[in-house]
N, C-alpha and C. Protein backbone atom coordinates (compact mmCIF):
# COMPACT_ATOMS: atom_id res chain seq x y z
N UNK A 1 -8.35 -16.95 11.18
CA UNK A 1 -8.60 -17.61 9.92
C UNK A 1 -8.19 -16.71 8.74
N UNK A 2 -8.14 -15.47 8.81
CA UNK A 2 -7.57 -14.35 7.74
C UNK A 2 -6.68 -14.37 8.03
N UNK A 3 -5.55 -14.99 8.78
CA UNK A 3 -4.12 -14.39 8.77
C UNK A 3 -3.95 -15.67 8.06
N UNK A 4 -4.70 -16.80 8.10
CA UNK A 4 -3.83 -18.06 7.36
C UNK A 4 -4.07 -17.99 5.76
N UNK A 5 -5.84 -17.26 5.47
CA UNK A 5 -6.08 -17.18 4.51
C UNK A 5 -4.93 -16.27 3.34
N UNK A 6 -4.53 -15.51 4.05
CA UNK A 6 -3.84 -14.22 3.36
C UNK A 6 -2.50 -15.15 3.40
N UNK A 7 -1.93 -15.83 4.12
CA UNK A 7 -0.81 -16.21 4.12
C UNK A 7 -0.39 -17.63 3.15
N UNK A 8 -1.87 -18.45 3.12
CA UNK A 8 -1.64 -18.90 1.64
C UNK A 8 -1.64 -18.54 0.42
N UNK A 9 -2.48 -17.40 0.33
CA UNK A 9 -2.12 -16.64 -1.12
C UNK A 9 -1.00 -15.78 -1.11
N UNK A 10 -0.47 -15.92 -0.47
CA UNK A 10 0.91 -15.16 -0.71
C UNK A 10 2.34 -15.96 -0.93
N UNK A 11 1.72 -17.01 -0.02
CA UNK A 11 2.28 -18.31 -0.46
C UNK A 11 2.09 -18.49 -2.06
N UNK A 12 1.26 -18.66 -2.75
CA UNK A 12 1.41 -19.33 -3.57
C UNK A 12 1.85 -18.27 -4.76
N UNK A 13 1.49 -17.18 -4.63
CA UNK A 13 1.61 -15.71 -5.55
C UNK A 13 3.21 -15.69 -5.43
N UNK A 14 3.74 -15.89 -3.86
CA UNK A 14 5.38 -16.13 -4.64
C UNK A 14 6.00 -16.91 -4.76
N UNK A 15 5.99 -17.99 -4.66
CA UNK A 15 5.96 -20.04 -5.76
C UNK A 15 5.84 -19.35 -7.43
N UNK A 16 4.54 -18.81 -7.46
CA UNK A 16 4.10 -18.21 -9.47
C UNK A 16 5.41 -17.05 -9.54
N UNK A 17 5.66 -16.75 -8.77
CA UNK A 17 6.49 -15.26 -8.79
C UNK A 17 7.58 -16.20 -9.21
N UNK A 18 8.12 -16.88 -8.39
CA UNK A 18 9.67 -17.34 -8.44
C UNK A 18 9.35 -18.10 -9.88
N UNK A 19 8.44 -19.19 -9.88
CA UNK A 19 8.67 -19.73 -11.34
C UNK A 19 8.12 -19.09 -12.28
N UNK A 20 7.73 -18.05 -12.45
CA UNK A 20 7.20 -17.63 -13.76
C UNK A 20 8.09 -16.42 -14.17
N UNK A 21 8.46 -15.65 -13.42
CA UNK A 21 8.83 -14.17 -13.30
C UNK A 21 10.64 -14.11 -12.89
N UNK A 22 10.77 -14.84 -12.08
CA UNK A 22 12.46 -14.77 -11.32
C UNK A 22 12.83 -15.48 -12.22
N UNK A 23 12.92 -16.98 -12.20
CA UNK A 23 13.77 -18.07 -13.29
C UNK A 23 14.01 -17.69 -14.26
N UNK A 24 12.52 -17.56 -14.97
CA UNK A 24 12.11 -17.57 -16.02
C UNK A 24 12.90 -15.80 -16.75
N UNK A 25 13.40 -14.96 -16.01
CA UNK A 25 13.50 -13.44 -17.03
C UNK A 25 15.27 -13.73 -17.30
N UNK A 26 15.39 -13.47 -18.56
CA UNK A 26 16.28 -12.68 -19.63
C UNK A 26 17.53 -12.71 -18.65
N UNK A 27 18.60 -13.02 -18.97
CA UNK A 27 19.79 -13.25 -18.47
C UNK A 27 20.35 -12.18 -19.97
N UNK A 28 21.33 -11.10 -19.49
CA UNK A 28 21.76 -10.10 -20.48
C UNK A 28 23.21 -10.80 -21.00
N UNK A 29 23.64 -10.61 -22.32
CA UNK A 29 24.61 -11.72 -22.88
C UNK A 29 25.84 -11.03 -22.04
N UNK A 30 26.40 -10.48 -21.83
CA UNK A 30 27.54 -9.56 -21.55
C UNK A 30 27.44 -10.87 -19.51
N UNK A 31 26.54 -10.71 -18.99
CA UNK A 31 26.48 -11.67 -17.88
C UNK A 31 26.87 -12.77 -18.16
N UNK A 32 26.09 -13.28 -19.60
CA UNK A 32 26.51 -14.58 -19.63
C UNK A 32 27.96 -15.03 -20.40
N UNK A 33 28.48 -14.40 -20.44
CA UNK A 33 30.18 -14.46 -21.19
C UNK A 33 31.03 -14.05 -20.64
N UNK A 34 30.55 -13.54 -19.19
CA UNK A 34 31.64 -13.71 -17.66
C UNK A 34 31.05 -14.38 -16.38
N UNK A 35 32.14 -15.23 -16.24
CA UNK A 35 31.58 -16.64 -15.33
C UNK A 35 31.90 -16.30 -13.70
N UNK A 36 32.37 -15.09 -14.07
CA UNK A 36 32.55 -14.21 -12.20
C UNK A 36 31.38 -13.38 -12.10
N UNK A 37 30.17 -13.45 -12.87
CA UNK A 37 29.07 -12.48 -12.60
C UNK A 37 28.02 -13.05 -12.21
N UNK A 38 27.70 -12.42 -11.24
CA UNK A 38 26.52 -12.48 -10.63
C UNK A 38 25.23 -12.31 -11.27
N UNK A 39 24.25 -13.70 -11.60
CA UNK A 39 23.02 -13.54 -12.24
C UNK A 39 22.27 -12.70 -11.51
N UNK A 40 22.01 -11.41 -12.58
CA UNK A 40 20.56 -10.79 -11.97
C UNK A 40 19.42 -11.38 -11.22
N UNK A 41 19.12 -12.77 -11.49
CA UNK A 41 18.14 -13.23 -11.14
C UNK A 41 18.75 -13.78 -9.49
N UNK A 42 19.73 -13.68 -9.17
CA UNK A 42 19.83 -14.64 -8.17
C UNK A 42 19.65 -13.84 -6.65
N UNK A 43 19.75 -12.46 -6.15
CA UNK A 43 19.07 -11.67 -5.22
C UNK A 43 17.38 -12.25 -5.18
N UNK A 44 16.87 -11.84 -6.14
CA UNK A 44 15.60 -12.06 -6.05
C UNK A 44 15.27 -13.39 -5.73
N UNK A 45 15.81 -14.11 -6.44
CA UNK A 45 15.52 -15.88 -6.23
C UNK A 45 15.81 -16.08 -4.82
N UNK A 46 16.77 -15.54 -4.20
CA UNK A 46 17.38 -15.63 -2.81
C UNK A 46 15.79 -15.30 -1.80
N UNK A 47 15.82 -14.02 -1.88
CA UNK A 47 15.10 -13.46 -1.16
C UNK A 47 12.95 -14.12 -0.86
N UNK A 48 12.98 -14.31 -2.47
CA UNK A 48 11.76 -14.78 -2.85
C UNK A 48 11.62 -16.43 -1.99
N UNK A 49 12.68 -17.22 -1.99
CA UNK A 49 12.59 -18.55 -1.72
C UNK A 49 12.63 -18.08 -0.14
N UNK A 50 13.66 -17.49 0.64
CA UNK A 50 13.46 -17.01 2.24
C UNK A 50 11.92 -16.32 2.39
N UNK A 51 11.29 -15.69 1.71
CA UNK A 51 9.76 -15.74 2.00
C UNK A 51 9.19 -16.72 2.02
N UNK A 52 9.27 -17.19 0.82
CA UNK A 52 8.28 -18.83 1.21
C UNK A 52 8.62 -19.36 2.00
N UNK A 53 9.48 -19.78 2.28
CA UNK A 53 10.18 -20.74 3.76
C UNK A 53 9.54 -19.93 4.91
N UNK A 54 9.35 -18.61 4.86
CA UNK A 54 9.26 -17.86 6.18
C UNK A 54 7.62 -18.08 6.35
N UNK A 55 6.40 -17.93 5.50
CA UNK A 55 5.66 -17.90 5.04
C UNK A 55 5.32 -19.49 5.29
N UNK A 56 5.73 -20.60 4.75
CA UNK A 56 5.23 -21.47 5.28
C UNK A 56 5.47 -22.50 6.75
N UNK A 57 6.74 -21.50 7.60
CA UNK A 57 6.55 -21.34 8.90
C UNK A 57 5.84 -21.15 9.66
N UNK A 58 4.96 -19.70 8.95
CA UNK A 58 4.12 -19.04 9.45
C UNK A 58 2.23 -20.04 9.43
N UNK A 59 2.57 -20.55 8.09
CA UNK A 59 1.20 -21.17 7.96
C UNK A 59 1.19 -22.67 9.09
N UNK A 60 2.18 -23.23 9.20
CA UNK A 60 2.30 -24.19 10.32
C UNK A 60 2.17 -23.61 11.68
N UNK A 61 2.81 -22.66 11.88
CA UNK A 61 2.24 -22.18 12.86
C UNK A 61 1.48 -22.03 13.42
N UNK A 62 0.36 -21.14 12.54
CA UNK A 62 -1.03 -20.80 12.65
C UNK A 62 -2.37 -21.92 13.08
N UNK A 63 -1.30 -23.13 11.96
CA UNK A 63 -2.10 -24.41 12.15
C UNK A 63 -1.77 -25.28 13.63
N UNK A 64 -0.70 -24.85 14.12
CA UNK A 64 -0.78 -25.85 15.60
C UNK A 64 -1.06 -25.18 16.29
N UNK A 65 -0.91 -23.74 16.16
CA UNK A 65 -1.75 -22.83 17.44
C UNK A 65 -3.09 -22.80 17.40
N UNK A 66 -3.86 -22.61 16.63
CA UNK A 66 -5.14 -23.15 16.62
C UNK A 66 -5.95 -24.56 16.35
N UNK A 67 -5.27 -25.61 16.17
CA UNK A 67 -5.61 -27.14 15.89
C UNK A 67 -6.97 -27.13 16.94
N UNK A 68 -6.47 -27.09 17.78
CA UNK A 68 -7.98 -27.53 19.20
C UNK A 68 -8.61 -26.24 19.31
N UNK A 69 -9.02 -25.09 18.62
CA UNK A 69 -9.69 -23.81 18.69
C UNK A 69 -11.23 -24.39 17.74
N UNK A 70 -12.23 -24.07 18.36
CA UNK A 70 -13.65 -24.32 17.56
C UNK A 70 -13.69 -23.44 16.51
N UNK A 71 -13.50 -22.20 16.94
CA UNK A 71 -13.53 -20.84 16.22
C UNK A 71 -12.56 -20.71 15.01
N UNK A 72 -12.13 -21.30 15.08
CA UNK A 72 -10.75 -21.60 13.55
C UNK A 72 -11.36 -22.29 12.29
N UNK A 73 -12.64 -21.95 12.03
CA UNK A 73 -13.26 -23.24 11.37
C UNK A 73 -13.47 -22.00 9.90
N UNK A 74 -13.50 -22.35 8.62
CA UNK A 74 -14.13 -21.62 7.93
C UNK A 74 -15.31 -21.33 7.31
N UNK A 75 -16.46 -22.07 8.23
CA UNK A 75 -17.57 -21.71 7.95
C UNK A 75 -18.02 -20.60 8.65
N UNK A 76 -17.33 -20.15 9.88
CA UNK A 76 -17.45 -19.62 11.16
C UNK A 76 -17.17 -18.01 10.27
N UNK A 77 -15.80 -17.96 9.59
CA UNK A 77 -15.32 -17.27 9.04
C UNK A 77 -16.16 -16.59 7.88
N UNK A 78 -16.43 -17.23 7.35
CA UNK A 78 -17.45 -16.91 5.95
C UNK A 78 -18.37 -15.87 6.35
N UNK A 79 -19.02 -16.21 8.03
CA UNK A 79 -20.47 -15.63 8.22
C UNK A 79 -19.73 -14.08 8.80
N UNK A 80 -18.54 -14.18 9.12
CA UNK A 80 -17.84 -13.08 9.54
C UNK A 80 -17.46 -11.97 8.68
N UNK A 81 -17.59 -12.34 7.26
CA UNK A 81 -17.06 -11.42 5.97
C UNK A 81 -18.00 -10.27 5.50
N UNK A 82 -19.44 -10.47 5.72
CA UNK A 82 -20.33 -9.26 5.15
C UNK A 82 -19.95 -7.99 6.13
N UNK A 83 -19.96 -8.34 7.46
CA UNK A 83 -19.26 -7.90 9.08
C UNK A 83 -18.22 -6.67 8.43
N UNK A 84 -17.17 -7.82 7.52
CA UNK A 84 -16.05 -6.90 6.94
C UNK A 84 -16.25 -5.49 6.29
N UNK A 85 -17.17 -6.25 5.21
CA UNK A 85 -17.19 -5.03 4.22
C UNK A 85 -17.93 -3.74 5.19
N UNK A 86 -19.00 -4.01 6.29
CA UNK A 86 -19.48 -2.61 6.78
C UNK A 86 -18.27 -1.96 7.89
N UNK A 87 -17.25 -2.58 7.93
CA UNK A 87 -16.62 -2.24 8.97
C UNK A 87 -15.68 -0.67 8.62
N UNK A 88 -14.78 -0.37 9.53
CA UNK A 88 -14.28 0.97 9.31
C UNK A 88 -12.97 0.91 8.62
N UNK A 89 -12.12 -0.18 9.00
CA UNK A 89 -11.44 -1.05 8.15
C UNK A 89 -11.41 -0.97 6.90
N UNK A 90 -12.96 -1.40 6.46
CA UNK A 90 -12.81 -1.63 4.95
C UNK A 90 -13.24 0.00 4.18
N UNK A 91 -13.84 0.51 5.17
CA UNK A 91 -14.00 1.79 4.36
C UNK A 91 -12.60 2.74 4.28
N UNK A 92 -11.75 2.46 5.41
CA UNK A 92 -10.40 3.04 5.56
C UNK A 92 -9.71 2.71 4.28
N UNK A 93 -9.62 1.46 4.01
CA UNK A 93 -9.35 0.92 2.92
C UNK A 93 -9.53 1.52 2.12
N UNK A 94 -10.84 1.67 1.42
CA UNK A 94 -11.10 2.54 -0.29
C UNK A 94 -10.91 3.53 0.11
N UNK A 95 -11.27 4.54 1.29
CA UNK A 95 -10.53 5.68 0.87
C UNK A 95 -9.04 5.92 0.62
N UNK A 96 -8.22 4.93 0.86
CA UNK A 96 -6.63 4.49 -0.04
C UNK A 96 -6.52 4.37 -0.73
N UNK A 97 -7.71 3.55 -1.74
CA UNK A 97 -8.18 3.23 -2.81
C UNK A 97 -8.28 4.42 -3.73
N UNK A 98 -9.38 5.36 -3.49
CA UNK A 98 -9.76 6.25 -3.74
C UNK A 98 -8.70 7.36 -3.93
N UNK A 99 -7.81 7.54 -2.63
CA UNK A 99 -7.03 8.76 -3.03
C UNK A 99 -5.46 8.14 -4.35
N UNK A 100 -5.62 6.90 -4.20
CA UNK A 100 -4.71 6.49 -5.48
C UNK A 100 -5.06 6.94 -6.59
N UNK A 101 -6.65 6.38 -7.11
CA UNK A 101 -7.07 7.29 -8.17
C UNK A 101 -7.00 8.93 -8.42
N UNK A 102 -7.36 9.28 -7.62
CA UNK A 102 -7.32 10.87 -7.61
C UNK A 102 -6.38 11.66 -7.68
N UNK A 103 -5.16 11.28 -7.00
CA UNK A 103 -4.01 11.96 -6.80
C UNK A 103 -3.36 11.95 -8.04
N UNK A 104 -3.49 11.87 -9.15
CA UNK A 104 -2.67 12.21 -10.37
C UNK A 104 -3.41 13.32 -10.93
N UNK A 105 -4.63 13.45 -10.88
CA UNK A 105 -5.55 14.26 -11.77
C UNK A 105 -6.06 15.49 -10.63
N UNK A 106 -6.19 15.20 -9.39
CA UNK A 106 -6.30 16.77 -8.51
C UNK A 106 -4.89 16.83 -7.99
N UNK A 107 -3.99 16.14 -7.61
CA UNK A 107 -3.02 16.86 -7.25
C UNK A 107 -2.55 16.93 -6.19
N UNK A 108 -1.13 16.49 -5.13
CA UNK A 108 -0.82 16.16 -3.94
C UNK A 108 -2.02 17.03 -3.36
N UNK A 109 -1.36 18.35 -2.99
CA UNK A 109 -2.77 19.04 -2.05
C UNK A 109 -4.06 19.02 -2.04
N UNK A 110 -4.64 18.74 -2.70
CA UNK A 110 -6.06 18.95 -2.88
C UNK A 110 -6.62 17.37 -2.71
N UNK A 111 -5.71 16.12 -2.91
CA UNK A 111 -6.08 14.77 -2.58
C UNK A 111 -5.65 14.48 -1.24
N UNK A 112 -4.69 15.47 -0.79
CA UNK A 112 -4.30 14.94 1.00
C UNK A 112 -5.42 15.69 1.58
N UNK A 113 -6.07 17.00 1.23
CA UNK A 113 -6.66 17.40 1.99
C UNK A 113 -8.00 17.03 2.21
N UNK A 114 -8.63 16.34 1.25
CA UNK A 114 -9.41 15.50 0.55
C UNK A 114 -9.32 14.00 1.67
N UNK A 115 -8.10 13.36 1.76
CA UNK A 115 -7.87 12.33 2.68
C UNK A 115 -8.17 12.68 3.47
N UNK A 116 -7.18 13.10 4.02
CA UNK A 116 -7.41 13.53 5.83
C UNK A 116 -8.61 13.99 6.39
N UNK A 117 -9.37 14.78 5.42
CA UNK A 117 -10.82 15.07 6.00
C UNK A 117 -11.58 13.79 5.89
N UNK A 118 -12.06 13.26 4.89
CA UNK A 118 -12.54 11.98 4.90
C UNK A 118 -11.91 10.87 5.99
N UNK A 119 -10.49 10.37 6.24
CA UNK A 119 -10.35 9.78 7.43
C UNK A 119 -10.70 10.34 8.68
N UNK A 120 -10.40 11.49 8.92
CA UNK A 120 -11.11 12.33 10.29
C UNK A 120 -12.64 11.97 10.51
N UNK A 121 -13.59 12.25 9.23
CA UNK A 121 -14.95 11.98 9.57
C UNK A 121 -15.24 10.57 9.74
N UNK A 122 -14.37 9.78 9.14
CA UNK A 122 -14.44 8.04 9.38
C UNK A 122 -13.69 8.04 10.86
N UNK A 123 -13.40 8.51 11.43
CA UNK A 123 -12.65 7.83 12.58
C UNK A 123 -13.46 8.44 13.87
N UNK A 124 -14.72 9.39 12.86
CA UNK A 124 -15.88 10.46 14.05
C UNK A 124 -15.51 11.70 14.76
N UNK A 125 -14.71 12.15 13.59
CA UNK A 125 -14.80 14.23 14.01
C UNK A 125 -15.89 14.44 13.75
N UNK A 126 -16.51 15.24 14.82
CA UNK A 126 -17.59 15.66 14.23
C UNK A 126 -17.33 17.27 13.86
N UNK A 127 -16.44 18.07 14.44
CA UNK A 127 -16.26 19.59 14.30
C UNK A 127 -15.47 19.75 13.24
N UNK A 128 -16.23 19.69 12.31
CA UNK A 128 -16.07 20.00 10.47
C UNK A 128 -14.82 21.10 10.34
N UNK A 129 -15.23 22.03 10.98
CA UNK A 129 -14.45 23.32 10.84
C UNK A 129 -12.74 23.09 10.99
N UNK A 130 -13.14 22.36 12.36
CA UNK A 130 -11.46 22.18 13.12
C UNK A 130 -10.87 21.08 12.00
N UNK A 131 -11.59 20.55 11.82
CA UNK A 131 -11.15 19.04 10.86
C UNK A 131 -10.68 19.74 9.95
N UNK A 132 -11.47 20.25 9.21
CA UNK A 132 -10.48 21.12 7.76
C UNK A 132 -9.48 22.09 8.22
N UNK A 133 -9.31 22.81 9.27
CA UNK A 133 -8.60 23.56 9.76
C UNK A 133 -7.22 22.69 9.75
N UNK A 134 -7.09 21.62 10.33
CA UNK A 134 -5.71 20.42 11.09
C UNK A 134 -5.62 20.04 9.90
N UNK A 135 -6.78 19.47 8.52
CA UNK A 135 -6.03 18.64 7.33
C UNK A 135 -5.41 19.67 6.83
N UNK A 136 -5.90 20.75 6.49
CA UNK A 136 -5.02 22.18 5.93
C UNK A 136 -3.57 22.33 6.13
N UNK A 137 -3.80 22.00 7.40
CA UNK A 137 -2.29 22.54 8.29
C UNK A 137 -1.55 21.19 8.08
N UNK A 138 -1.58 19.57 8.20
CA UNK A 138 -1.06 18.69 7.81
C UNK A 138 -0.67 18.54 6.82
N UNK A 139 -1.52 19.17 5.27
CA UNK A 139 -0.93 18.77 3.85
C UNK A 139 0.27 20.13 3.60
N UNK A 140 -0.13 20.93 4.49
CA UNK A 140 0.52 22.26 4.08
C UNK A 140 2.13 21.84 4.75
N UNK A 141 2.08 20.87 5.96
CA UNK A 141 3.26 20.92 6.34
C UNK A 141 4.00 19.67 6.05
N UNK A 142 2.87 18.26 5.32
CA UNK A 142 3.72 17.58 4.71
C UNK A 142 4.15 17.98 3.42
N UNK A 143 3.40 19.12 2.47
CA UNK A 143 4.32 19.41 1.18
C UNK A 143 5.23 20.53 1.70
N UNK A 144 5.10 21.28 2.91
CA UNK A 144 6.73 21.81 3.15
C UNK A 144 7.73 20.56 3.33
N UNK A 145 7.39 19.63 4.09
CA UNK A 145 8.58 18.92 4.01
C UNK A 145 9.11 18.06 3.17
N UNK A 146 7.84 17.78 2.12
CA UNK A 146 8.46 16.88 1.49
C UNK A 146 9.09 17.51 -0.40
N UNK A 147 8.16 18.60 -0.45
CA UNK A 147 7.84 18.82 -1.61
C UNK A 147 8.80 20.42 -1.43
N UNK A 148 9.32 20.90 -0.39
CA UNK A 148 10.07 22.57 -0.27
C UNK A 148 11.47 22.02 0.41
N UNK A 149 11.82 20.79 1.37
CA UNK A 149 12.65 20.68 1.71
C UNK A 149 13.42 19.57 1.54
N UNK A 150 12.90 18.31 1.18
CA UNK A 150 13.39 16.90 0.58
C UNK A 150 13.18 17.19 -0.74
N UNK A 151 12.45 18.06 -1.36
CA UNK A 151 12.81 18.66 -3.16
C UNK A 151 12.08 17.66 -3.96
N UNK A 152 10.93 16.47 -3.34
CA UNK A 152 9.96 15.99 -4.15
C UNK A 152 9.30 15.96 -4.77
N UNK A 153 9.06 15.54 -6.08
CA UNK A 153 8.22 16.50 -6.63
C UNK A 153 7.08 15.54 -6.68
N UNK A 154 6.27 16.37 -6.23
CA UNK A 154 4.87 16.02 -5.86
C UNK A 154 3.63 16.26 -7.05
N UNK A 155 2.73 15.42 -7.38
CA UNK A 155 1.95 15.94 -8.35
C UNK A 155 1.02 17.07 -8.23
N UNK A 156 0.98 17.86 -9.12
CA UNK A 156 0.76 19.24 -9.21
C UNK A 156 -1.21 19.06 -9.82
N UNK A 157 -0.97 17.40 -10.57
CA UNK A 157 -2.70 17.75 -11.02
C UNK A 157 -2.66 17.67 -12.76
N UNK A 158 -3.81 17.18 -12.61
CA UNK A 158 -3.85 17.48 -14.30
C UNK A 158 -5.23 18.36 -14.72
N UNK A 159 -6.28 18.51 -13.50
CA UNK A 159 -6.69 19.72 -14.00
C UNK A 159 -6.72 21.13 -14.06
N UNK A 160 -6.66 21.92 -14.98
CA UNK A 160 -6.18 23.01 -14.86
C UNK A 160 -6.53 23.78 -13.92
N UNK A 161 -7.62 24.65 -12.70
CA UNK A 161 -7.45 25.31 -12.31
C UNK A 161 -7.19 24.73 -10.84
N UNK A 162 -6.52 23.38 -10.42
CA UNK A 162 -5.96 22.60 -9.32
C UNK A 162 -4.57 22.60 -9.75
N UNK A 163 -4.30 22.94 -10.97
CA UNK A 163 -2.80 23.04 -11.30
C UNK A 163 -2.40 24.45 -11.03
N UNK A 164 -3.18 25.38 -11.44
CA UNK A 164 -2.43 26.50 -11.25
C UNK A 164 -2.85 26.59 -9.67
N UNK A 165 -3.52 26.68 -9.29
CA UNK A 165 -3.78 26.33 -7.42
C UNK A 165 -2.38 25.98 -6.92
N UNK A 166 -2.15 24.56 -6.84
CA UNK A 166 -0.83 23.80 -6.55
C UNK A 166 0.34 25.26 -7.06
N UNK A 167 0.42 25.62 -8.26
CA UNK A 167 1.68 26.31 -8.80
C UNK A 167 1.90 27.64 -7.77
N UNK A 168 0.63 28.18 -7.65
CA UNK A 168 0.24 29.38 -6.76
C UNK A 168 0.96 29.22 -5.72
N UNK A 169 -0.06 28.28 -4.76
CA UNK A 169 0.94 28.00 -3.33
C UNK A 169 2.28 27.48 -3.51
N UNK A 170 2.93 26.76 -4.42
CA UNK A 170 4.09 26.26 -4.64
C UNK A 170 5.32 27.98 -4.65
N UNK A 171 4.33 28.97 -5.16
CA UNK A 171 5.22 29.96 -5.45
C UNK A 171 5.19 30.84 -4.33
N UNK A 172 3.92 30.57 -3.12
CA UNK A 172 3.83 31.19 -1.81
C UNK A 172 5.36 30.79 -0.91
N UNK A 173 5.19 29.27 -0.68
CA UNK A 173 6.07 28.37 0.02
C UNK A 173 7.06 28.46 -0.25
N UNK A 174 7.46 28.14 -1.20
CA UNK A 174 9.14 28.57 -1.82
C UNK A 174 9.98 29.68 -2.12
């Protein structure tokens, strides 16, 4: 019942998308005073309309594979949702949530290491030590690779003594 639920609002979020946002944006004059150019809008319009089509494949689908299922009902569903919010799922969730916020103001390292310990204790490490030991060694070797050898630049932080932290090790690593 959540895969159909999610799949009508996405349905309809890109129906509003295509008519409000695709049609509807700014055609640049220089496009429109050569008749061999390709409207900006028309990739997106392409692509956006093959979702919905794909999307309401999907919702027919859903509906003849479960037609004769009891359990497909949405009252059934409803009593299933408080279920949600205590689940590990949804706490996995905000901590995604969570490290979105954070990661501009502490700073790639200090918000991955921050993640990874918090998912470790959600997923039931219990040996604290080793846990910070492996997130250490994970953020240390995803900002070697991403941030010393793909040349990313990774946020450093906006408070000051997580900035000069980040700058520190940045000047170890490199």
């Amino acid at each position: 019942m959540l895969e159909l639920i999610v799949n009508v609002i996405l349905l309809l979020f890109f129906i509003y998308t295509l008519f409000f946002h695709v049609t509807e944006a700014p055609i640049p004059q220089k496009v429109l005073n050569n008749p061999n150019a390709l409207s900006p809008a028309a990739w997106p319009t392409v692509i956006i309309v093959l979702l919905i089509i794909c999307i309401a494949a999907n919702i027919v689908k859903l509906l003849r594979k479960n037609k004769d299922n009891p359990a497909f009902n949405l009252s059934i569903f409803i009593k299933t949702v408080p279920g949600f919010f205590k689940s590990k799922l949804f706490i996995g969730i905000v901590i995604v949530v969570a490290l979105s916020f954070i990661l501009e103001p502490l700073g790639f390292m200090v918000s991955s290491f921050l993640f990874l310990v918090a998912y470790g204790v959600l997923l039931g490490e219990r040996k604290y030590v080793r846990l910070a030991l492996v997130a250490l060694a994970i953020t240390l070797m995803l900002y070697i690779c991403f941030g010393v050898l793909l040349q990313v630049n990774l946020p450093r932080g906006t408070v000051p003594f997580l900035r000069n932290f980040a700058l520190f090790i940045e000047s170890i690593v490199s």
